[in-house]
C-alpha atoms as a PDB file:
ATOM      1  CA  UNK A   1       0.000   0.000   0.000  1.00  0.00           C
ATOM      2  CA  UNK A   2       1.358   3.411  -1.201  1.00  0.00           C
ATOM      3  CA  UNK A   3       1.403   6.053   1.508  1.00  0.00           C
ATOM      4  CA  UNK A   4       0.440   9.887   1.663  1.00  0.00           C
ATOM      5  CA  UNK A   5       3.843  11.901   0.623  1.00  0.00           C
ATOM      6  CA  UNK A   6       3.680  15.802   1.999  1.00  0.00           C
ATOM      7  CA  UNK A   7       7.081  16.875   1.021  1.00  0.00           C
ATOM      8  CA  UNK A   8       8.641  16.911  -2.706  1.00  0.00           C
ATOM      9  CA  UNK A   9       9.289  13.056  -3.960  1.00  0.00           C
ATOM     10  CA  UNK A  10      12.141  11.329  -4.644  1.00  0.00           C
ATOM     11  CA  UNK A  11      12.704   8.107  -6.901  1.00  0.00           C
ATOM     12  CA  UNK A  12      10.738   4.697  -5.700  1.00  0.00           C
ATOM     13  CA  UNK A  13      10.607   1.461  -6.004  1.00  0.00           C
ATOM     14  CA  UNK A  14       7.533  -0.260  -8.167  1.00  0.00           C
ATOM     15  CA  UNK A  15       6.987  -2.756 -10.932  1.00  0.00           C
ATOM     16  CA  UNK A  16       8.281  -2.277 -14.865  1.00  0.00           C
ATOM     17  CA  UNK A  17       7.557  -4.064 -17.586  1.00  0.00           C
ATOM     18  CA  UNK A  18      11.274  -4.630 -18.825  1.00  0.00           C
ATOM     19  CA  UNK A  19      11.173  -5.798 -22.812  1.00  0.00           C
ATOM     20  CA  UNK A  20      14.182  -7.019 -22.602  1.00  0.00           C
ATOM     21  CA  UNK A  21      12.759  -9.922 -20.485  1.00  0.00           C
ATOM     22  CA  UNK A  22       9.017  -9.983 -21.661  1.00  0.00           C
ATOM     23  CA  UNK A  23       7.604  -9.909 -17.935  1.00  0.00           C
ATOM     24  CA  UNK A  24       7.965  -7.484 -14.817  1.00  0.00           C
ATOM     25  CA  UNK A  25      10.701  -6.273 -12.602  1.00  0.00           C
ATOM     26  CA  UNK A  26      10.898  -4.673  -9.569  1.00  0.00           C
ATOM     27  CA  UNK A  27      13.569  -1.970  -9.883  1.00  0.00           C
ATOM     28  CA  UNK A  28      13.682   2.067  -9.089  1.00  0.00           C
ATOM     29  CA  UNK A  29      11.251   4.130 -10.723  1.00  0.00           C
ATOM     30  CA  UNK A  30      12.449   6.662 -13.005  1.00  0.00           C
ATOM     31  CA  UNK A  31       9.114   8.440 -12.893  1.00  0.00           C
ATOM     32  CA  UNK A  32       8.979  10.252  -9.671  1.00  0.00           C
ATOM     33  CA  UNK A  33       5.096  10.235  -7.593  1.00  0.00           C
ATOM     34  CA  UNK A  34       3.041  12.828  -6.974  1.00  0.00           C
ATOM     35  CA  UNK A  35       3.145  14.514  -3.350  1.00  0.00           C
ATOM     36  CA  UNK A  36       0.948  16.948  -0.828  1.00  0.00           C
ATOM     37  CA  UNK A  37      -1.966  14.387  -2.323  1.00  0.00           C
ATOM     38  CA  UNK A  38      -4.994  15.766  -0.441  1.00  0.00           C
ATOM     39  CA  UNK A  39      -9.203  15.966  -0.458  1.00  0.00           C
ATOM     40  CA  UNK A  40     -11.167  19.136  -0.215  1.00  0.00           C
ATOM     41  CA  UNK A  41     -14.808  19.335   0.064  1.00  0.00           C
ATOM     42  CA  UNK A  42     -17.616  22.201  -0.460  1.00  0.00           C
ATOM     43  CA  UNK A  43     -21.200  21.608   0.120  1.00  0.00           C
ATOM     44  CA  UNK A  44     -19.976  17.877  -0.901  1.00  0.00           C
ATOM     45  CA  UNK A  45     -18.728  18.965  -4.052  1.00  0.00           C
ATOM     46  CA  UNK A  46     -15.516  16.797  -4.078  1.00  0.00           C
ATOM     47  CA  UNK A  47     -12.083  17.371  -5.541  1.00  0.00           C
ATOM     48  CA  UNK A  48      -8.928  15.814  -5.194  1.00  0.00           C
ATOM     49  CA  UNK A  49      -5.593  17.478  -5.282  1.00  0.00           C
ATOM     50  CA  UNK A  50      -1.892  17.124  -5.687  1.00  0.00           C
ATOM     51  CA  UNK A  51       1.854  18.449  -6.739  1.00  0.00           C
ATOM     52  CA  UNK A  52       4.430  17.595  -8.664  1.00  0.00           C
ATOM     53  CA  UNK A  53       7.818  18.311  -9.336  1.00  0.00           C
ATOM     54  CA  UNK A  54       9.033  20.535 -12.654  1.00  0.00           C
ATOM     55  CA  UNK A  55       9.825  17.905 -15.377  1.00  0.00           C
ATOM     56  CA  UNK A  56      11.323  18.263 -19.167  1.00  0.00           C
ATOM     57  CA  UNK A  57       8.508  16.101 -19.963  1.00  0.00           C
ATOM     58  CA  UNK A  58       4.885  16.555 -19.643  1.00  0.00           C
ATOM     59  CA  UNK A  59       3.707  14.121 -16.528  1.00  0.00           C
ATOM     60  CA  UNK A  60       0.359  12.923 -17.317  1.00  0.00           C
ATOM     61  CA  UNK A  61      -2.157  11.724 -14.082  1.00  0.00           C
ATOM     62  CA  UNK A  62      -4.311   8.887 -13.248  1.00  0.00           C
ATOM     63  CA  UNK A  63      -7.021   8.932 -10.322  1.00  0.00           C
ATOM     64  CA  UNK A  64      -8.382   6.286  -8.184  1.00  0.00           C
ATOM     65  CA  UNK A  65     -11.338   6.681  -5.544  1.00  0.00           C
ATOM     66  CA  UNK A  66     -11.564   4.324  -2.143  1.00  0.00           C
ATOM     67  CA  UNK A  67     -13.998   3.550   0.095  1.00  0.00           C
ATOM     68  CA  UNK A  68     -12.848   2.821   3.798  1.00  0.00           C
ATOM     69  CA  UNK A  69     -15.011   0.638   4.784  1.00  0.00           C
ATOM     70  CA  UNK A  70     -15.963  -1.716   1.920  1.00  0.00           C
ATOM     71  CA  UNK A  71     -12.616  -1.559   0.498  1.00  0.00           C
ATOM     72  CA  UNK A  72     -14.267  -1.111  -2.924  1.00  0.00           C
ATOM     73  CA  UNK A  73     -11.880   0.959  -5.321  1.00  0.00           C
ATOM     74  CA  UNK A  74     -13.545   2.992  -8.404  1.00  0.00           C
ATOM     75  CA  UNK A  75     -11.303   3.936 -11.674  1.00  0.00           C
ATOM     76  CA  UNK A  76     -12.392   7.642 -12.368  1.00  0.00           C
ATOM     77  CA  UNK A  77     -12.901   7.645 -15.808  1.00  0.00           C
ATOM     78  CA  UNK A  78     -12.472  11.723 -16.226  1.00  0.00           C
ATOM     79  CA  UNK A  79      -9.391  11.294 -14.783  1.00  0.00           C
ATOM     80  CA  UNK A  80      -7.609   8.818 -16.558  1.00  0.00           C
ATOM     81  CA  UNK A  81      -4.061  10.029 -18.265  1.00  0.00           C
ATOM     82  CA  UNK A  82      -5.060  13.544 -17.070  1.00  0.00           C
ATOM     83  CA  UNK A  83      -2.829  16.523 -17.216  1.00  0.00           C
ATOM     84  CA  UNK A  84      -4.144  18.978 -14.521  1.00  0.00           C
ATOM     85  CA  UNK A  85      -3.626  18.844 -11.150  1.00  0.00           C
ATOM     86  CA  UNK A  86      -7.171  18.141  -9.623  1.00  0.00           C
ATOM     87  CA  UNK A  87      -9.823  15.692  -9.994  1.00  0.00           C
ATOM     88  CA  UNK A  88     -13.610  16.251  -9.449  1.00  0.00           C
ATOM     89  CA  UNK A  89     -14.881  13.252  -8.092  1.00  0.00           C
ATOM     90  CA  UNK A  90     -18.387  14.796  -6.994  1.00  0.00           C
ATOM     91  CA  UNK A  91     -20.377  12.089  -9.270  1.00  0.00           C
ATOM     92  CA  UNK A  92     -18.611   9.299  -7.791  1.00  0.00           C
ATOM     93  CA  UNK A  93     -19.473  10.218  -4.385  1.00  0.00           C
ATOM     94  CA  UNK A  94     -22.577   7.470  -4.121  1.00  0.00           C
ATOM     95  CA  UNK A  95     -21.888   7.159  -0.300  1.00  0.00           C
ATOM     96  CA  UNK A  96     -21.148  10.592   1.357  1.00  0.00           C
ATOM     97  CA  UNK A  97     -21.237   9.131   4.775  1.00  0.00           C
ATOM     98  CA  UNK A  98     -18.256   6.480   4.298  1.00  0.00           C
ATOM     99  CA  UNK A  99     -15.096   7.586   4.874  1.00  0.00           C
ATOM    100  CA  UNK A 100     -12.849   8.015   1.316  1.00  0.00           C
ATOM    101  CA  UNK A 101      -9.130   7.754  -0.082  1.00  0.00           C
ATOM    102  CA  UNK A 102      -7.977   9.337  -2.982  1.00  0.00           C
ATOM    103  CA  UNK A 103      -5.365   7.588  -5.010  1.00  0.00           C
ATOM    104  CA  UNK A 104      -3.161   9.334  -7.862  1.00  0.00           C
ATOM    105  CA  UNK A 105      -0.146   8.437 -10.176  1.00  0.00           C
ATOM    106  CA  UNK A 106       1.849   9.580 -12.589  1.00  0.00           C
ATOM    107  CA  UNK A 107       2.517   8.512 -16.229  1.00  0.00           C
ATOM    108  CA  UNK A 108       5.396   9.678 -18.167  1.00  0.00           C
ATOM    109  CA  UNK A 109       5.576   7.552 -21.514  1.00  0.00           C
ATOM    110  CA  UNK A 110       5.598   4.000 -20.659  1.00  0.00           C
ATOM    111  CA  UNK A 111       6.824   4.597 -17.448  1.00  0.00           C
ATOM    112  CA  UNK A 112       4.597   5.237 -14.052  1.00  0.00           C
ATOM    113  CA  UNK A 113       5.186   5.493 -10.458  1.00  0.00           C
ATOM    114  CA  UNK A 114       3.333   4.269  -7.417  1.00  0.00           C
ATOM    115  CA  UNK A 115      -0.155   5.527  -6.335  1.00  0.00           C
ATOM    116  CA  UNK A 116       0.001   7.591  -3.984  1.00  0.00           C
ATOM    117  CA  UNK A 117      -2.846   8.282  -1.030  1.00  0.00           C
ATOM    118  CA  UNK A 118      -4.855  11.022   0.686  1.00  0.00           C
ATOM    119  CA  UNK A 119      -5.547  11.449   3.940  1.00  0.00           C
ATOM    120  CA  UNK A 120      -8.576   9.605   5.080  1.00  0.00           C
ATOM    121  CA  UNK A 121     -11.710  12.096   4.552  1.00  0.00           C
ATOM    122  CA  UNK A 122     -14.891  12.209   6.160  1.00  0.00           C
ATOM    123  CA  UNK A 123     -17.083  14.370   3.840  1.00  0.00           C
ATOM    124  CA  UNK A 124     -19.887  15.555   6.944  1.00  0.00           C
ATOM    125  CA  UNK A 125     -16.850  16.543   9.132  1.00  0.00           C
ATOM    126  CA  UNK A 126     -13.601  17.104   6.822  1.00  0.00           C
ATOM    127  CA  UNK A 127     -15.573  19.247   4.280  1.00  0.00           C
ATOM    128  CA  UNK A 128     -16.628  22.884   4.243  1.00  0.00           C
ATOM    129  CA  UNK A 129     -20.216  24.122   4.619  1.00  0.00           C
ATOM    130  CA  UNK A 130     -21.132  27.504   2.324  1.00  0.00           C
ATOM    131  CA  UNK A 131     -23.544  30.140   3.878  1.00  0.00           C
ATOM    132  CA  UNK A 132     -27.400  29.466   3.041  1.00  0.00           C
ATOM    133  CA  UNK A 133     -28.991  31.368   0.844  1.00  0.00           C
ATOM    134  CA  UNK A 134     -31.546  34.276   1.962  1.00  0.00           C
ATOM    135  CA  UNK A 135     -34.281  35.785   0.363  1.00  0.00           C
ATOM    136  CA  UNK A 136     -35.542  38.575   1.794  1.00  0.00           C
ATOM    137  CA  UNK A 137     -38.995  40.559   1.879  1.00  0.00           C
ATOM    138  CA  UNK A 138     -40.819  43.351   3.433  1.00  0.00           C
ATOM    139  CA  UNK A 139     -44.514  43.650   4.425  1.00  0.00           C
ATOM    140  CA  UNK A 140     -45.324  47.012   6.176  1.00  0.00           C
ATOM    141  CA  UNK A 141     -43.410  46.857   9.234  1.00  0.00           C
ATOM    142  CA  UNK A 142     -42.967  43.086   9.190  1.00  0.00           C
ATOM    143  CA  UNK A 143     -39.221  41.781   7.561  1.00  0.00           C
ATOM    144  CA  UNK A 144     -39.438  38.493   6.399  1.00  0.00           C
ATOM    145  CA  UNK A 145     -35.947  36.411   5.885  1.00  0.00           C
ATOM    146  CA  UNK A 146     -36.470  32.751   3.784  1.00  0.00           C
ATOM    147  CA  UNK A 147     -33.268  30.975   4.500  1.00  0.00           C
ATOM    148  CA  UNK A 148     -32.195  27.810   2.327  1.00  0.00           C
ATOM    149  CA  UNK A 149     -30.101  25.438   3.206  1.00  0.00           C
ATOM    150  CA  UNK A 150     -26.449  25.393   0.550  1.00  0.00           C
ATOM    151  CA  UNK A 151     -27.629  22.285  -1.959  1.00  0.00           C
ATOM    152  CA  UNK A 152     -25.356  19.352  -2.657  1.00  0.00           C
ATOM    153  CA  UNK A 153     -24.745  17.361  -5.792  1.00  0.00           C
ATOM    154  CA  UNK A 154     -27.004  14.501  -4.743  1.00  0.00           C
ATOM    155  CA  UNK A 155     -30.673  13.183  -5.582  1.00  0.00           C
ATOM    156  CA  UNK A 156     -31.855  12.348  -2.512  1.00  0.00           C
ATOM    157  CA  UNK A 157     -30.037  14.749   0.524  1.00  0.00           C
ATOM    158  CA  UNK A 158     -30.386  17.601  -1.797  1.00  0.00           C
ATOM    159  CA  UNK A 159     -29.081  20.228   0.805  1.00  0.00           C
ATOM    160  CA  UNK A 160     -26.393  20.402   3.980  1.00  0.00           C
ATOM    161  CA  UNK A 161     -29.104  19.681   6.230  1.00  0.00           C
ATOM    162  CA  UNK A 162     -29.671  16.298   5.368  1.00  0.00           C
ATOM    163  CA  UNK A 163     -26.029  15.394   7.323  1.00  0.00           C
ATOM    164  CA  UNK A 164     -26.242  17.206  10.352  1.00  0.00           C
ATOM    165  CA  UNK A 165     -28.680  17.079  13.097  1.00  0.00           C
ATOM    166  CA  UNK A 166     -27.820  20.563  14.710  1.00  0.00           C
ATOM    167  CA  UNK A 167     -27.882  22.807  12.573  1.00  0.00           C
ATOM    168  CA  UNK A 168     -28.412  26.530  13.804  1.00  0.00           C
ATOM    169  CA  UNK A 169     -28.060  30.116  11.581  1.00  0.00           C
ATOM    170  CA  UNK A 170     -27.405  33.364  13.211  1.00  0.00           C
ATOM    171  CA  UNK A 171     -29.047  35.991  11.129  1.00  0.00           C
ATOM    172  CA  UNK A 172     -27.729  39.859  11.477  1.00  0.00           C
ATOM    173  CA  UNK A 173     -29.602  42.557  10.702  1.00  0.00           C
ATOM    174  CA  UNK A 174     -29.903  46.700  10.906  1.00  0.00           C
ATOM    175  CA  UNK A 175     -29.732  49.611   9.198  1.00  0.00           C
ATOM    176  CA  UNK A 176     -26.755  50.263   7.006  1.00  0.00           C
ATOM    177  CA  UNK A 177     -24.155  52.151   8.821  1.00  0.00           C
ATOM    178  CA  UNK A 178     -25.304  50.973  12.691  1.00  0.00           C
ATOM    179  CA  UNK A 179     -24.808  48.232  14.953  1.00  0.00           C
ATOM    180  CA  UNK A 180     -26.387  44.941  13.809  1.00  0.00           C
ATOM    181  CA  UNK A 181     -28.480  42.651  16.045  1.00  0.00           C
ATOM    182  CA  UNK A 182     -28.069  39.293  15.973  1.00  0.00           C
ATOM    183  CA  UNK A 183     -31.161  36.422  16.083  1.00  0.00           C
ATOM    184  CA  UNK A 184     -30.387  32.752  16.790  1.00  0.00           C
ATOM    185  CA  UNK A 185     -32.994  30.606  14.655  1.00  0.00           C
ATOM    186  CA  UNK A 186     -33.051  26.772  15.380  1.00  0.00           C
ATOM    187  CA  UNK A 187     -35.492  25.085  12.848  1.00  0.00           C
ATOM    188  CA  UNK A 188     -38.670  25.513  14.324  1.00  0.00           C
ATOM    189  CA  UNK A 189     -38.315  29.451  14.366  1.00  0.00           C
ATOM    190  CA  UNK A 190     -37.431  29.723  10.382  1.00  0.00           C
ATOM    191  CA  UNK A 191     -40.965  30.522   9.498  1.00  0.00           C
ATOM    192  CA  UNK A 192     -41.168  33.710  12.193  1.00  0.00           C
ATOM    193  CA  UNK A 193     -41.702  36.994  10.866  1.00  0.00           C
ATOM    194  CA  UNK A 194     -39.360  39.645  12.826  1.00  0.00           C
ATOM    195  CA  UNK A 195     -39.908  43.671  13.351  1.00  0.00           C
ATOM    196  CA  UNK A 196     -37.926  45.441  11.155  1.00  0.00           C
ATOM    197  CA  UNK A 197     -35.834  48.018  13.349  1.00  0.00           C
END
């Protein structure tokens, strides 16, 4: 198993296909791996990311997704022989409550190094949550503030608050140039109409 790098690579062992033997061979890598291989996650849009080292040659990428738990690995077809640095693995996030590896390698010609890991990630708790979205009306002296929840890519928990069970918004308001006030809403408050000040 290949493990997470965080500081520039150096040359590693893996297996070659040697032609002058017809079969493989372990021997030093002359392709080196990528490093600083790490997951990032908004509103559980998913993206994997990594460095590499200046070449003469143009490196070329290959991504791999895991899943902790069942140990099932997924080939990520959009990021196969890739040349950026990033992979958006959003669509192949069919479990966002298991915990997930990203795996990456590099290809230069016919030769390619060892994958190379992420951290573990836990998407509810490693991720980052946006700020809801408000609409906002008046209605004589009553101010009325809709909040919605930041959506996610999936079908079925189409917003943030499908994966967290307390979930609370702070809501500031006043007039432009003044002090703000600040209201706590939990969930059963969200349909209150407030005084406008």
């Amino acid at each position: 198993r290949s493990s997470d790098l965080t500081s520039s690579p150096a040359s590693i062992t893996s297996s070659r296909y040697d032609e002058g033997v017809g079969s493989f061979t372990n021997g030093p890598s002359k392709v080196a791996p990528p490093y600083n291989v790490r997951m990032r996650s908004y509103n559980f849009n998913t993206t994997l990311y990594w460095d590499y080292q200046s070449t003469p040659a143009e490196p070329h990428f290959t991504v791999e997704l895991s899943l902790y738990i069942s140990g099932n690995t997924l080939i990520i077809d959009t990021c196969k022989n890739i040349t950026r640095h990033s992979c958006d693995l959003s669509e192949n996030i069919k479990q966002p409550n298991d915990n997930y590896i990203g795996r990456v390698k590099t290809i230069i010609g016919a030769e390619e190094s060892d994958y190379v890991e992420s951290p573990l990630f836990y998407l509810p708790a490693d991720g980052q949550i946006g700020p809801p979205t408000l609409d906002v009306s008046v209605d004589g002296e009553n101010l009325k503030v809709e909040v919605w929840h930041p959506l996610t890519p999936f079908e079925e928990e189409d917003n943030v608050q499908s994966f967290y069970y307390d979930f609370t918004y702070f809501l500031y308001f006043g007039k432009k140039h003044h002090a703000k006030k600040r209201l706590e809403f939990d969930e059963d408050k969200c349909d209150e109409d407030r005084k406008s000040t």
